[in-house]
Protein backbone atom coordinates (compact mmCIF):
# COMPACT_ATOMS: atom_id res chain seq x y z
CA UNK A 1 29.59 44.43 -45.45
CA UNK A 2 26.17 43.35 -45.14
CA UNK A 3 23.93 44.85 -43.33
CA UNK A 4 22.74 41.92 -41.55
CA UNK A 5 26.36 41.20 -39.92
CA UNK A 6 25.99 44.28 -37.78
CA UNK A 7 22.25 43.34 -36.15
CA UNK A 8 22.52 42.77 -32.90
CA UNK A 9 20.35 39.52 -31.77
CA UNK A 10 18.08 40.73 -29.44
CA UNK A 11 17.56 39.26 -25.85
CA UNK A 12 14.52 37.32 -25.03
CA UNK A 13 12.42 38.88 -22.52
CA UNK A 14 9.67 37.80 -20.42
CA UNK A 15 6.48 39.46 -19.50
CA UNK A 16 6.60 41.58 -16.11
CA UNK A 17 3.77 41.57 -13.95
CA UNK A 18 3.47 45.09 -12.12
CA UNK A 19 0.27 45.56 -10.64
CA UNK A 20 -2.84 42.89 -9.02
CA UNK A 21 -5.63 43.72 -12.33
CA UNK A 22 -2.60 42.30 -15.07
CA UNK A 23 -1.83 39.37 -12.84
CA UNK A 24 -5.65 38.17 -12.82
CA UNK A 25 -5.28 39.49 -16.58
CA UNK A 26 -2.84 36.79 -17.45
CA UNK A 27 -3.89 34.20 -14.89
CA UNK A 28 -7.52 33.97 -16.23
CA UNK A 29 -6.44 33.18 -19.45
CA UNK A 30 -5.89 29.71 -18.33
CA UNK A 31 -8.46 27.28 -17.86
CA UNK A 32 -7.63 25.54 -14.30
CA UNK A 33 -7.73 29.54 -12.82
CA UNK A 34 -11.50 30.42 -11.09
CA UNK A 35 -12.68 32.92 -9.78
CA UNK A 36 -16.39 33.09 -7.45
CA UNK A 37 -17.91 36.06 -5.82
CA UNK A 38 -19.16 35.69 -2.44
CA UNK A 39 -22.00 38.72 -2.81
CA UNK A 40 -24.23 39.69 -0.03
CA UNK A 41 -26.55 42.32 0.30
CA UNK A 42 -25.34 43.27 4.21
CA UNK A 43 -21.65 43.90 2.87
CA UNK A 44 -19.58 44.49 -0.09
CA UNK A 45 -18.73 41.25 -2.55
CA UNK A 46 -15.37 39.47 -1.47
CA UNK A 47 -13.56 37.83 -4.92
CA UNK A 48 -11.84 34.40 -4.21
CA UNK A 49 -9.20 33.40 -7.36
CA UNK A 50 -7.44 30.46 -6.98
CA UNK A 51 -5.51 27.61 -9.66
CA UNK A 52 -7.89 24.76 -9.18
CA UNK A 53 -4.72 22.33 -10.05
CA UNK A 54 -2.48 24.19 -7.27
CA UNK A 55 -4.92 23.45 -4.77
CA UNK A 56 -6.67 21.35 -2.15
CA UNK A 57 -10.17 21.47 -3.51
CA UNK A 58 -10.98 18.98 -0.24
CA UNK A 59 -9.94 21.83 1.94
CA UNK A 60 -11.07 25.09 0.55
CA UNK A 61 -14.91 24.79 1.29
CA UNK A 62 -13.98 23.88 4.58
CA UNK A 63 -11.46 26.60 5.26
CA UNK A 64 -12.46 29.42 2.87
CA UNK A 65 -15.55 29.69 1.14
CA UNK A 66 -18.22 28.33 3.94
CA UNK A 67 -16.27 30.65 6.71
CA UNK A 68 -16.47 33.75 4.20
CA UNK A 69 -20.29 33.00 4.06
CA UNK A 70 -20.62 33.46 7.41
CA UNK A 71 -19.27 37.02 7.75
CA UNK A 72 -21.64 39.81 8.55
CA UNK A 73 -19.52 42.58 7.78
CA UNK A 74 -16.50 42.28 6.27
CA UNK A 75 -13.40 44.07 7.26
CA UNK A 76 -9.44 42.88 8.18
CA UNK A 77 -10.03 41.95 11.69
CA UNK A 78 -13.40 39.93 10.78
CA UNK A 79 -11.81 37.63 8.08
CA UNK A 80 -9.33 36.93 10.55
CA UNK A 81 -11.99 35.83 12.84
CA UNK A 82 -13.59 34.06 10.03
CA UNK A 83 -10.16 31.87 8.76
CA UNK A 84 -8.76 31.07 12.22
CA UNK A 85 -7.99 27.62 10.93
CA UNK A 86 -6.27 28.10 8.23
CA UNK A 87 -2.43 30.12 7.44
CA UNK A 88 -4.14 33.48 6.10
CA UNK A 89 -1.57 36.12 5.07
CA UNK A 90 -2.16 39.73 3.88
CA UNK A 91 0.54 41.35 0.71
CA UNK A 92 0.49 44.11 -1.53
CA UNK A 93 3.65 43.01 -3.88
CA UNK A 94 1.55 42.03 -6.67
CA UNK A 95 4.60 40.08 -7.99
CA UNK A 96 4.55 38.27 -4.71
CA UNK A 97 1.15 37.14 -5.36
CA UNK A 98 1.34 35.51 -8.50
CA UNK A 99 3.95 33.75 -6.92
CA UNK A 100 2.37 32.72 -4.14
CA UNK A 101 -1.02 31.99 -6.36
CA UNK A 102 1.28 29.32 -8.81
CA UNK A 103 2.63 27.82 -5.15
CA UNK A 104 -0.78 26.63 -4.67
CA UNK A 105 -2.62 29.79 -2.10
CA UNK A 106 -5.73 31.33 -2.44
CA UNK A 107 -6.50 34.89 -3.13
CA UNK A 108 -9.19 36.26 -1.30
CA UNK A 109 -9.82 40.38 -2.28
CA UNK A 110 -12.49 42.89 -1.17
CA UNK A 111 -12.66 46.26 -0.59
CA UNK A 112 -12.32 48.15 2.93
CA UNK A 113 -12.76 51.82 3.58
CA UNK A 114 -12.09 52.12 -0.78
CA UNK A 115 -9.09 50.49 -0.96
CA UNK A 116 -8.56 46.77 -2.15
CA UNK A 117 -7.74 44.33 0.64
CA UNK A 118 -5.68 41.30 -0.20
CA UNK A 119 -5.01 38.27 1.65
CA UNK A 120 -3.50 34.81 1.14
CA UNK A 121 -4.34 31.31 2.11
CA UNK A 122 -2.22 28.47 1.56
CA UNK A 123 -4.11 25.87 0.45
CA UNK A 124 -1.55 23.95 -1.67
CA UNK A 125 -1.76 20.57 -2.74
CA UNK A 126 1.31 18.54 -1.86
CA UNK A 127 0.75 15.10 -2.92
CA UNK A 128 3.61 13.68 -4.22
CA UNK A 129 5.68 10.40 -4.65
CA UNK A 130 6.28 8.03 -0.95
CA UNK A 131 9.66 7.50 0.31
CA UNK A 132 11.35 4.57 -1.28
CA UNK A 133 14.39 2.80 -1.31
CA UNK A 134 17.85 4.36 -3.31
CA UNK A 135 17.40 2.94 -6.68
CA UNK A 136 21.09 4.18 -8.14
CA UNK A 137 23.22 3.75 -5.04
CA UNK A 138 21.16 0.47 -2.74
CA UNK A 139 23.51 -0.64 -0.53
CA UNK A 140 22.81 -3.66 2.33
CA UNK A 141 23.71 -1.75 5.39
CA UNK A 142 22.45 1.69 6.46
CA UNK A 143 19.36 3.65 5.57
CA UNK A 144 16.91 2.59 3.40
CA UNK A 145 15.74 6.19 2.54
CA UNK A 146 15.94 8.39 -0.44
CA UNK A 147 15.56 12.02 -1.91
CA UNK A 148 12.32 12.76 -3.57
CA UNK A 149 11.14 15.29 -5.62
CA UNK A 150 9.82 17.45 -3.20
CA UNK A 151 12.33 19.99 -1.57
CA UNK A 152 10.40 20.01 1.86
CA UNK A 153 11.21 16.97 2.86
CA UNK A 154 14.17 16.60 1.57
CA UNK A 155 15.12 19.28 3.90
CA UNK A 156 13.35 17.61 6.86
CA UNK A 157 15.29 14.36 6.13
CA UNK A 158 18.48 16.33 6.67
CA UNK A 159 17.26 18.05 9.43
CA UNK A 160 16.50 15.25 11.19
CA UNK A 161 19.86 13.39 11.02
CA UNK A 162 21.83 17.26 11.44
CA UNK A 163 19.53 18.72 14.40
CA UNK A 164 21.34 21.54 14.54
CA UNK A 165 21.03 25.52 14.59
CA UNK A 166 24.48 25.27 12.92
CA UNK A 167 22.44 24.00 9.64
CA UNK A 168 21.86 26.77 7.80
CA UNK A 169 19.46 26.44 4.69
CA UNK A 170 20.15 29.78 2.19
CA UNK A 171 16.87 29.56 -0.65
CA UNK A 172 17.11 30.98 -4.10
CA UNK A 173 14.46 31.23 -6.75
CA UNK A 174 16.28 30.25 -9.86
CA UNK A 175 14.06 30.27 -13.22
CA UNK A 176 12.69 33.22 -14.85
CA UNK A 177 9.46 30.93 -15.93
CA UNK A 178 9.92 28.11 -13.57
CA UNK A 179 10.83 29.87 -10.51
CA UNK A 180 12.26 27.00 -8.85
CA UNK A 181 13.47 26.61 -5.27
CA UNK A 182 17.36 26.08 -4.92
CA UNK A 183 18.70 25.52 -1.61
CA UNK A 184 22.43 26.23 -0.37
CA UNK A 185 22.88 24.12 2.35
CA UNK A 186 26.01 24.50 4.99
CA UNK A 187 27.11 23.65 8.45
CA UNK A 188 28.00 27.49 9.12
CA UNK A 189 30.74 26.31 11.71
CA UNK A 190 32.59 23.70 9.73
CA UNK A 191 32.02 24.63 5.94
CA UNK A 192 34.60 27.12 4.74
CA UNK A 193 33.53 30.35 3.82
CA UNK A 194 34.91 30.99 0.51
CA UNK A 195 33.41 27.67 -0.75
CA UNK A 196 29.77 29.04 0.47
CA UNK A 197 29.85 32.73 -1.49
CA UNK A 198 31.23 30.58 -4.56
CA UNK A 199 27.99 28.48 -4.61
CA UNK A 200 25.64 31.16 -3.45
CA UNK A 201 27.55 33.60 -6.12
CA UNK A 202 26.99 31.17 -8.75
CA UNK A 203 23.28 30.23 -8.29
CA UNK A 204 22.36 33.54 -7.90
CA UNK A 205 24.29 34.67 -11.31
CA UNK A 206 21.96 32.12 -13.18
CA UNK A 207 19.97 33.88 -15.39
CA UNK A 208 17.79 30.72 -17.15
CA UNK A 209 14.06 30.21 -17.68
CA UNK A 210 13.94 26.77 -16.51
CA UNK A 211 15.51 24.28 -13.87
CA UNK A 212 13.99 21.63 -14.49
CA UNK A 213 16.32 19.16 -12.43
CA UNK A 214 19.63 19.60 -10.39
CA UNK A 215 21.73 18.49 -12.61
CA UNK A 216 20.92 21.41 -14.09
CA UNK A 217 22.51 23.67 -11.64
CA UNK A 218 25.47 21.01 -11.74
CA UNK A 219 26.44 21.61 -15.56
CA UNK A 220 25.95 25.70 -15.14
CA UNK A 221 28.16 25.91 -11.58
CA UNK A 222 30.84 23.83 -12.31
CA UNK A 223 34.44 24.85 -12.79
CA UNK A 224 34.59 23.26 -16.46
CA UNK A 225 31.77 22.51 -18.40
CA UNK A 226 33.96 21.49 -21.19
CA UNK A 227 35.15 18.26 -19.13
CA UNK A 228 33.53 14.74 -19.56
CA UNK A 229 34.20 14.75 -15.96
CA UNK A 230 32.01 15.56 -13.33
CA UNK A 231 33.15 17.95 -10.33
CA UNK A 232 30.32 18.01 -8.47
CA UNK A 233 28.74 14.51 -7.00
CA UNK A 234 25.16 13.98 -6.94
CA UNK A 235 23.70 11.44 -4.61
CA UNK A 236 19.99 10.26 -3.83
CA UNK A 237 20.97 9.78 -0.22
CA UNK A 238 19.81 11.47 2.82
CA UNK A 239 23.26 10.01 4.91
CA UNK A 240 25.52 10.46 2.33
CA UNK A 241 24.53 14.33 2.14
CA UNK A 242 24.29 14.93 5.92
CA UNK A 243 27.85 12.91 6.33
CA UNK A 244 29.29 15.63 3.62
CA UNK A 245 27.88 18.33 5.13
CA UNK A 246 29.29 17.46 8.51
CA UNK A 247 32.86 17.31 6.66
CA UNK A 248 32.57 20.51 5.76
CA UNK A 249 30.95 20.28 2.29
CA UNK A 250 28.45 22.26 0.69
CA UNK A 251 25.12 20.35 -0.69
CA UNK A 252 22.83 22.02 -2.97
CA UNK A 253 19.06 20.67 -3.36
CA UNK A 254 16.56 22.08 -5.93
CA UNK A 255 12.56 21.25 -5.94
CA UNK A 256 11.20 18.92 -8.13
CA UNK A 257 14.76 16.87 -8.23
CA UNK A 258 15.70 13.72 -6.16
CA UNK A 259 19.52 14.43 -6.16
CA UNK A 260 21.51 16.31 -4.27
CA UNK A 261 24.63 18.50 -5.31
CA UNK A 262 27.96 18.22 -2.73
CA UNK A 263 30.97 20.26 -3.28
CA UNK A 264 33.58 20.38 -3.56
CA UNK A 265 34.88 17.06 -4.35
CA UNK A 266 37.93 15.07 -5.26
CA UNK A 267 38.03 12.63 -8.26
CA UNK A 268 38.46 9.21 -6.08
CA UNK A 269 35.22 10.07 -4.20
CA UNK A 270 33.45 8.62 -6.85
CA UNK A 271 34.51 5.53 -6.37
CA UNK A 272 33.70 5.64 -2.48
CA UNK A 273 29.90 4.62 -1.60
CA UNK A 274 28.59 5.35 1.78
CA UNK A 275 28.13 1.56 2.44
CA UNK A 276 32.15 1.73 2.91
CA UNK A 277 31.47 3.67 6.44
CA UNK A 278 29.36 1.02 7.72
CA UNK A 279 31.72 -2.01 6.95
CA UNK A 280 34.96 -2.62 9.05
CA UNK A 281 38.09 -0.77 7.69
CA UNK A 282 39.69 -3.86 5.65
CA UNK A 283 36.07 -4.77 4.09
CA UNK A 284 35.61 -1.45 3.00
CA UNK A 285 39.43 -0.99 1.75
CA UNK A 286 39.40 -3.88 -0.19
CA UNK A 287 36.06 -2.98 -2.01
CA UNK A 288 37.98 0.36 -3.45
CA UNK A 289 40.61 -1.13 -4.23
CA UNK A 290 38.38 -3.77 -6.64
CA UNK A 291 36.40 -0.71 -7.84
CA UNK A 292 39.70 1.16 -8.92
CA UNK A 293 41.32 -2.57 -10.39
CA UNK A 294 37.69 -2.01 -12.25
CA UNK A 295 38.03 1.38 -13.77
CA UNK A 296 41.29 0.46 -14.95
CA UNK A 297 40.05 -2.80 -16.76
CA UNK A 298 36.99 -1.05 -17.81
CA UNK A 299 38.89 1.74 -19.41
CA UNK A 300 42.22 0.01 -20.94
CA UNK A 301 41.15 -3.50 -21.68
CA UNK A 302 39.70 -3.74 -24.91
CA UNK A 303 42.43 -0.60 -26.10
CA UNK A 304 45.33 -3.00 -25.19
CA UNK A 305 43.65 -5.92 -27.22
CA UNK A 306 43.60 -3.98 -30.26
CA UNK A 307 46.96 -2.79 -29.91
CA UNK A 308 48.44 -6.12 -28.72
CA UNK A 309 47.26 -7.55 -31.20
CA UNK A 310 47.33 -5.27 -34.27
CA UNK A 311 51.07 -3.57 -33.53
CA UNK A 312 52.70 -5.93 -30.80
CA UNK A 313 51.90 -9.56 -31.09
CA UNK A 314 55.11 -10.39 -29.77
CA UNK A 315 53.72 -9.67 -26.52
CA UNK A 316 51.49 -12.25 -26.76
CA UNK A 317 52.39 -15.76 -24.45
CA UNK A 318 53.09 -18.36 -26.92
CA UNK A 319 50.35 -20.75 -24.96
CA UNK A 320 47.67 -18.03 -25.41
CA UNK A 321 48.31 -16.92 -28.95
CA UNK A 322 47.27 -20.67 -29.96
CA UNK A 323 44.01 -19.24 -28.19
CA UNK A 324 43.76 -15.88 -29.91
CA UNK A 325 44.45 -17.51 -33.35
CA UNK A 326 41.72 -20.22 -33.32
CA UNK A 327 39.31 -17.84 -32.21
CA UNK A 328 40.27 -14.89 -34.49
CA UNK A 329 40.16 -17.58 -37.32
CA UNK A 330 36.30 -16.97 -39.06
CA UNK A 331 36.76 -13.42 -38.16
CA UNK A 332 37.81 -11.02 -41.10
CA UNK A 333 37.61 -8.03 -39.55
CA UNK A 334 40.68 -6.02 -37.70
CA UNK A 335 40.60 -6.12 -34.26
CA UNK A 336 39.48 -2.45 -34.31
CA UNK A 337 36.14 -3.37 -35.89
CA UNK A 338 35.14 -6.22 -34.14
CA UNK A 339 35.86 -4.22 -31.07
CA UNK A 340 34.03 -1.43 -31.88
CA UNK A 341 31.18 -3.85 -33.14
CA UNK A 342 30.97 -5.40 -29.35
CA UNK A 343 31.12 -1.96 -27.71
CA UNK A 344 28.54 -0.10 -29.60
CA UNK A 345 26.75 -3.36 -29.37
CA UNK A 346 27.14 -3.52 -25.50
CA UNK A 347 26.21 0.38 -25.34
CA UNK A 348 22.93 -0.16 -27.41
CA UNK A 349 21.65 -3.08 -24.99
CA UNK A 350 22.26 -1.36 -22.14
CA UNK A 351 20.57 2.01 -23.39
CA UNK A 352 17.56 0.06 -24.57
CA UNK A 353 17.59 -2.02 -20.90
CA UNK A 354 17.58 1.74 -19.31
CA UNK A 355 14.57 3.13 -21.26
CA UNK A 356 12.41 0.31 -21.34
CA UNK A 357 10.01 -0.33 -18.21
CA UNK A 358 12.06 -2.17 -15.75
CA UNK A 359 10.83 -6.26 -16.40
CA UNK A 360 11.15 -5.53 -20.32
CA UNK A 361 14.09 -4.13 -19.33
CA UNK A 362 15.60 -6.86 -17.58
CA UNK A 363 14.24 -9.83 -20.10
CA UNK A 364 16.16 -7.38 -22.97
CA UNK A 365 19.48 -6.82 -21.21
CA UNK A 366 20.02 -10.63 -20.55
CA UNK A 367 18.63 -12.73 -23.23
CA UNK A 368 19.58 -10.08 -25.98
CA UNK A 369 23.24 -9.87 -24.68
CA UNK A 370 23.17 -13.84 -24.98
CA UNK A 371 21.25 -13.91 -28.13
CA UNK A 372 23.28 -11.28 -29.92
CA UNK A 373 26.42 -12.48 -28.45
CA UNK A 374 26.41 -16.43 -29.10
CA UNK A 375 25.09 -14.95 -32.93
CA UNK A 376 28.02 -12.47 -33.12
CA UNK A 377 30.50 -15.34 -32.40
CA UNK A 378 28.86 -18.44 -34.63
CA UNK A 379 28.47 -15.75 -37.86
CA UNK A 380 32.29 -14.94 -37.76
CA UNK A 381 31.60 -11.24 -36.79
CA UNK A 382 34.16 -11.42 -33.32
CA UNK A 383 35.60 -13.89 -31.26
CA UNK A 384 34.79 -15.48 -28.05
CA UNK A 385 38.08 -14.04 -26.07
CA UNK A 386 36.95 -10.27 -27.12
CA UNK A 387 33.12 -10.50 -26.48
CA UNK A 388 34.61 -12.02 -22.44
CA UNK A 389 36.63 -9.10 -22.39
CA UNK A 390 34.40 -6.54 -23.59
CA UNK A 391 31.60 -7.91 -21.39
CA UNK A 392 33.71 -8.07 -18.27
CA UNK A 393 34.24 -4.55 -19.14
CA UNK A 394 31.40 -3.49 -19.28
CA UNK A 395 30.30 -5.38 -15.93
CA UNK A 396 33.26 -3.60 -14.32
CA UNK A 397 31.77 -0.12 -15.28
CA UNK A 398 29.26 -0.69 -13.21
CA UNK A 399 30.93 -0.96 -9.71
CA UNK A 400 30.86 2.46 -9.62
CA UNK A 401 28.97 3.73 -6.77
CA UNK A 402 28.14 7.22 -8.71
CA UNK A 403 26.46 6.70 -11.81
CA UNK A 404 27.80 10.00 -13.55
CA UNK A 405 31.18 8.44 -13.26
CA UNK A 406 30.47 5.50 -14.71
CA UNK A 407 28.99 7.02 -18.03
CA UNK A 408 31.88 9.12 -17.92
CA UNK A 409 33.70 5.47 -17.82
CA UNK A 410 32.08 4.58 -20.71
CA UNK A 411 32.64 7.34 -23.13
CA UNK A 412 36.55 8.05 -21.98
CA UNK A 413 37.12 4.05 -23.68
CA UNK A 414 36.68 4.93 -27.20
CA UNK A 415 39.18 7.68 -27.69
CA UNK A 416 41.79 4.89 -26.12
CA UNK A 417 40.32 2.45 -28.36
CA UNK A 418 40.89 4.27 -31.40
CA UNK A 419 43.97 5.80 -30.12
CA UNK A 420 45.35 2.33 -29.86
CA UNK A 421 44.41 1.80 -33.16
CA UNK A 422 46.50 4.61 -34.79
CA UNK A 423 49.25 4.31 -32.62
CA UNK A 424 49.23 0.48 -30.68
CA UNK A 425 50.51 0.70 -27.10
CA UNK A 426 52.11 3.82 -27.90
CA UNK A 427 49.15 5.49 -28.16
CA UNK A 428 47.64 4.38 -24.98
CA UNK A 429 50.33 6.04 -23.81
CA UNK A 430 49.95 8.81 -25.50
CA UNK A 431 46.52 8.96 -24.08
CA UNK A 432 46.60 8.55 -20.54
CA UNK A 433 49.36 11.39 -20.58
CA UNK A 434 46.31 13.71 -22.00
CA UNK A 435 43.67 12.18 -19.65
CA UNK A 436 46.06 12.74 -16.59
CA UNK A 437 46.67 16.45 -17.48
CA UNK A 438 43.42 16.95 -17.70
CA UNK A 439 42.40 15.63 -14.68
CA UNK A 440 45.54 17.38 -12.83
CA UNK A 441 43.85 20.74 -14.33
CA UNK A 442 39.96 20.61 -13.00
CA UNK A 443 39.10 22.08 -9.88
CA UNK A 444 36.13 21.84 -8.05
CA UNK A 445 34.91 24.91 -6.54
CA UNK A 446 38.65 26.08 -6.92
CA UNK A 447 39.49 23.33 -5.00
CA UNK A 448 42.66 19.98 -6.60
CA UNK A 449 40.49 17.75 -8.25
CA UNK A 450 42.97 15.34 -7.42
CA UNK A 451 43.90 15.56 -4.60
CA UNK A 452 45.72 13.78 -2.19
CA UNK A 453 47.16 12.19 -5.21
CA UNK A 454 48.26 15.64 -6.58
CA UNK A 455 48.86 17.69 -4.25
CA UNK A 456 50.05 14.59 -2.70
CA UNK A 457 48.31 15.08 1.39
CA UNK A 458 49.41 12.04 3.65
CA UNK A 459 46.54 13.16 5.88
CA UNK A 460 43.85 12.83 3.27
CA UNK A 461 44.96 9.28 2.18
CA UNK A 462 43.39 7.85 5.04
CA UNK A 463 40.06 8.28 3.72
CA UNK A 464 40.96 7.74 -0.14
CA UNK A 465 42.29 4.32 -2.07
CA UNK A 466 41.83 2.63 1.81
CA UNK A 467 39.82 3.58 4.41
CA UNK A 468 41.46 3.57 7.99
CA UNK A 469 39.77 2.85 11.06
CA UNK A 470 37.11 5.85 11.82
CA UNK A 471 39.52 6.54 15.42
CA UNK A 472 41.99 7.42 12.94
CA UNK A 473 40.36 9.99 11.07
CA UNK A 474 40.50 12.82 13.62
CA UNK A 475 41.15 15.26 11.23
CA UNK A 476 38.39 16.59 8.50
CA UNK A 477 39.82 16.85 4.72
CA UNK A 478 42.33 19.46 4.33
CA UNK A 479 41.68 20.19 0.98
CA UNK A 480 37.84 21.38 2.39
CA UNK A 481 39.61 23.90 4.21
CA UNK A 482 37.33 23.53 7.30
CA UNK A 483 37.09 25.50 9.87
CA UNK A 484 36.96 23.55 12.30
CA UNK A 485 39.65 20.64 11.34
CA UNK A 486 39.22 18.00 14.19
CA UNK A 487 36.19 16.00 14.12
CA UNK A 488 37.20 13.74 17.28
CA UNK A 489 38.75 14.58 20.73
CA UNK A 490 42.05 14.40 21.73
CA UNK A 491 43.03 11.17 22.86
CA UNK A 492 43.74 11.55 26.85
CA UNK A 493 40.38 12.94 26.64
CA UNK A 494 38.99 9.76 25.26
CA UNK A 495 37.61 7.29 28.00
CA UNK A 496 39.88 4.29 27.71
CA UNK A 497 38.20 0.70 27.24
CA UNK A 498 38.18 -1.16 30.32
CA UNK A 499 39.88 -4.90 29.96
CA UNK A 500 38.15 -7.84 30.65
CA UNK A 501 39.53 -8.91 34.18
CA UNK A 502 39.11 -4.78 35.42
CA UNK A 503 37.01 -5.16 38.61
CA UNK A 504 38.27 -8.53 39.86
């Protein structure tokens, strides 16, 4: 056998930083890192090293550098007195440093009685993007706010809508060259325990160099990362994550990203939008019930066209085949191919629409779909009644309050398309049967991906395909496992509303 069957691949590693002098080694090899010497003739020379890009350069003349000019003689207690105004911090860890020196602090080192002083200020720049408006999931009613990209405040919008000790905030440093800040987040009286340790276990067993977004995190700590289908749901929304995490969920937030993780989740709860809550009980009811009648069109339409009408035209009502034939009649292409035409077609326009800046964007994904449509149809290449289905299709994709989903949507309709192909209705069949397995199989956090379908939970369906009034929700979801079940109180405790002619 060859020799080169039996070498091991070997591991890649990443420099370890074990003592303060190879830490300023490596950091003054970059350009942005500076380093000035505050010398004086009265006292020994006190080194300030700082990232100039980490930094408030605004602050540190102010806070640092004019305050250490000042100082007679320096020792512990007299830099204290000098930086009064500012968060000073002495460490030794020279690890801990270089983290805290790539957060954005400054290092300030001299010597005392011999030995090297070292003390931190935290001068970090934290400009980042302004709250705006949910751009994936608007809705009318409710909040107007969103996640950004920086973790602080994401926390502090949570903690202002949970104000609670009971909010517990667990922080991880995932990324062996990122070092990014992951946050388990749990209400430590309601969440269940074994579906807190499954999330912490997981983070912590990530061994990555970068996280550059949470959605990282979501395709590591999944239960299948095989599945088109996504078991965790990630929302830009303050409310939506603080109404999870009062259910007894468990929301996961990583800096840098604008999306939060909640677990563990059921399959119809991407279909539900937050907006449902704020609406009365029939409104909102109604509007899942069109989003699921949507998911089904989306998904089996254009697969029952090409299998109507390439294996059962018989199936066909006699006053709409006279349709289907006049329009089919410049076509010479199977069904299969003008359908596949219109969907990659569909797919491209939207794509382009994503990536382009958003007016280009818009102009593109409405006069190109009418350009290349009306063309399509006058040069014979499809017919009218497949490019309405195909586009009503695709419009139906997008009632889907969770965007994930709705990609997921989108890619699940060609293996039904070409399954009703080979195989006509048959094959659809044959299909769903697969696609329901599957789905019956995933978990989330360990936890029925479908339920209360399967395991069927008559409790649970209140808050599922219909949405009952909120008095009738007493109970939290019993597939969370909470552990504290009732959300409301009892009824004889409830004050009872007064009629109109009380008092007279």
């Amino acid at each position: 056998m060859p020799f080169f069957l039996h070498k091991k691949k070997k591991q890649p590693t990443f420099p370890v930083l074990t003592t303060l002098a190879e830490v300023l080694q490596a950091a003054k090899q970059s350009s942005d890192f500076v380093e000035q010497v505050e010398a004086s003739k009265d006292r020994e020379p006190i080194h300030v090293y700082y990232y100039q890009s980490l930094i408030d350069m605004e602050r540190i003349a102010p806070n640092v550098l004019h305050p250490l000019k000042q100082v007679d003689g320096i020792s512990n207690k007299a830099l204290q007195e000098a930086l009064y105004s500012a968060e000073v911090e002495q460490l030794e860890d020279a690890m801990e440093i270089e983290k805290r020196l790539l957060k954005g602090s400054v290092l300030i080192s001299f010597k005392e009685k011999g030995a090297w002083q070292n003390w931190l200020v935290d001068l970090a720049y934290m400009k980042g993007r302004e709250m705006n408006v949910p751009e994936i999931e608007f809705s009318v009613f409710g909040s107007k706010e969103s996640f950004i990209e920086a973790v602080e405040t994401n926390l502090a919008l949570l903690r202002k809508r949970i104000p609670s000790s009971d909010l517990h905030m667990v922080k991880f440093v995932v990324g062996s060259e990122t070092k990014t800040d992951v946050y388990v987040i749990y209400c430590a009286s309601i969440a269940n325990k074994e579906n807190v340790q499954t999330v912490k276990q997981r983070i912590k067993g990530l061994q990555i160099d970068q996280v550059p977004d949470s959605s990282t995190i979501l395709q590591v700590i999944q239960d299948n990362n095989n599945s088109v289908f996504p078991q965790l749901v990630d929302t830009e929304r303050p409310d939506r994550t603080a109404g999870a995490l009062l259910e007894g969920k468990v929301a996961v937030l990583a800096d840098g990203s604008p999306q939060a993780l909640l677990a563990p989740v059921t399959a119809l709860e991407f279909i539900v939008a937050f907006e449902d809550y704020l609406l009365s009980w029939h409104t909102a009811s109604m509007l899942r019930i069109i989003r699921i009648g949507a998911v089904l069109f989306s998904i089996f339409a254009t697969p029952l066209y090409v299998a109507v009408l390439s294996y059962h035209p018989e199936m066909i009502p006699q006053d709409l085949f006279a349709t289907l034939v006049v329009s089919r009649t410049a076509v010479p292409f199977p069904p299969i191919i003008e359908a596949l035409f219109l969907e990659v077609t569909i797919e491209l326009l939207r794509e382009a629409g994503a990536r382009l800046p958003t007016k280009i964007g818009q102009t593109i994904g409405i006069v190109g779909g009418i350009v290349i449509g009306t063309a399509a149809v006058e040069a014979g290449l499809t017919s009218n009644v497949l490019l309405i289905i195909v586009a009503l299709a695709a419009l139906a994709s997008f009632t889907i309050p969770v965007y994930r989903m709705g990609t997921t949507i989108r890619i699940v309709r060609f293996p039904f398309i070409l399954a009703a192909q080979i195989w006509g209705l048959i094959g659809i069949a044959i299909m769903l049967i697969f696609t329901l397995c599957h789905l019956l199989s995933l978990t989330s956090l360990g936890r029925p991906y479908m339920e209360p379908i399967y395991p069927f939970s008559f409790k649970d369906m209140k808050d599922s395909v219909i949405r009952l009034p909120i008095s009738q929700q007493t109970m939290r979801p019993r597939f969370l496992q909470a552990k504290q079940q009732k959300r409301f109180f009892p009824k004889h405790n409830r004050q009872q509303k007064p009629d109109i002619d009380d008092g007279y």
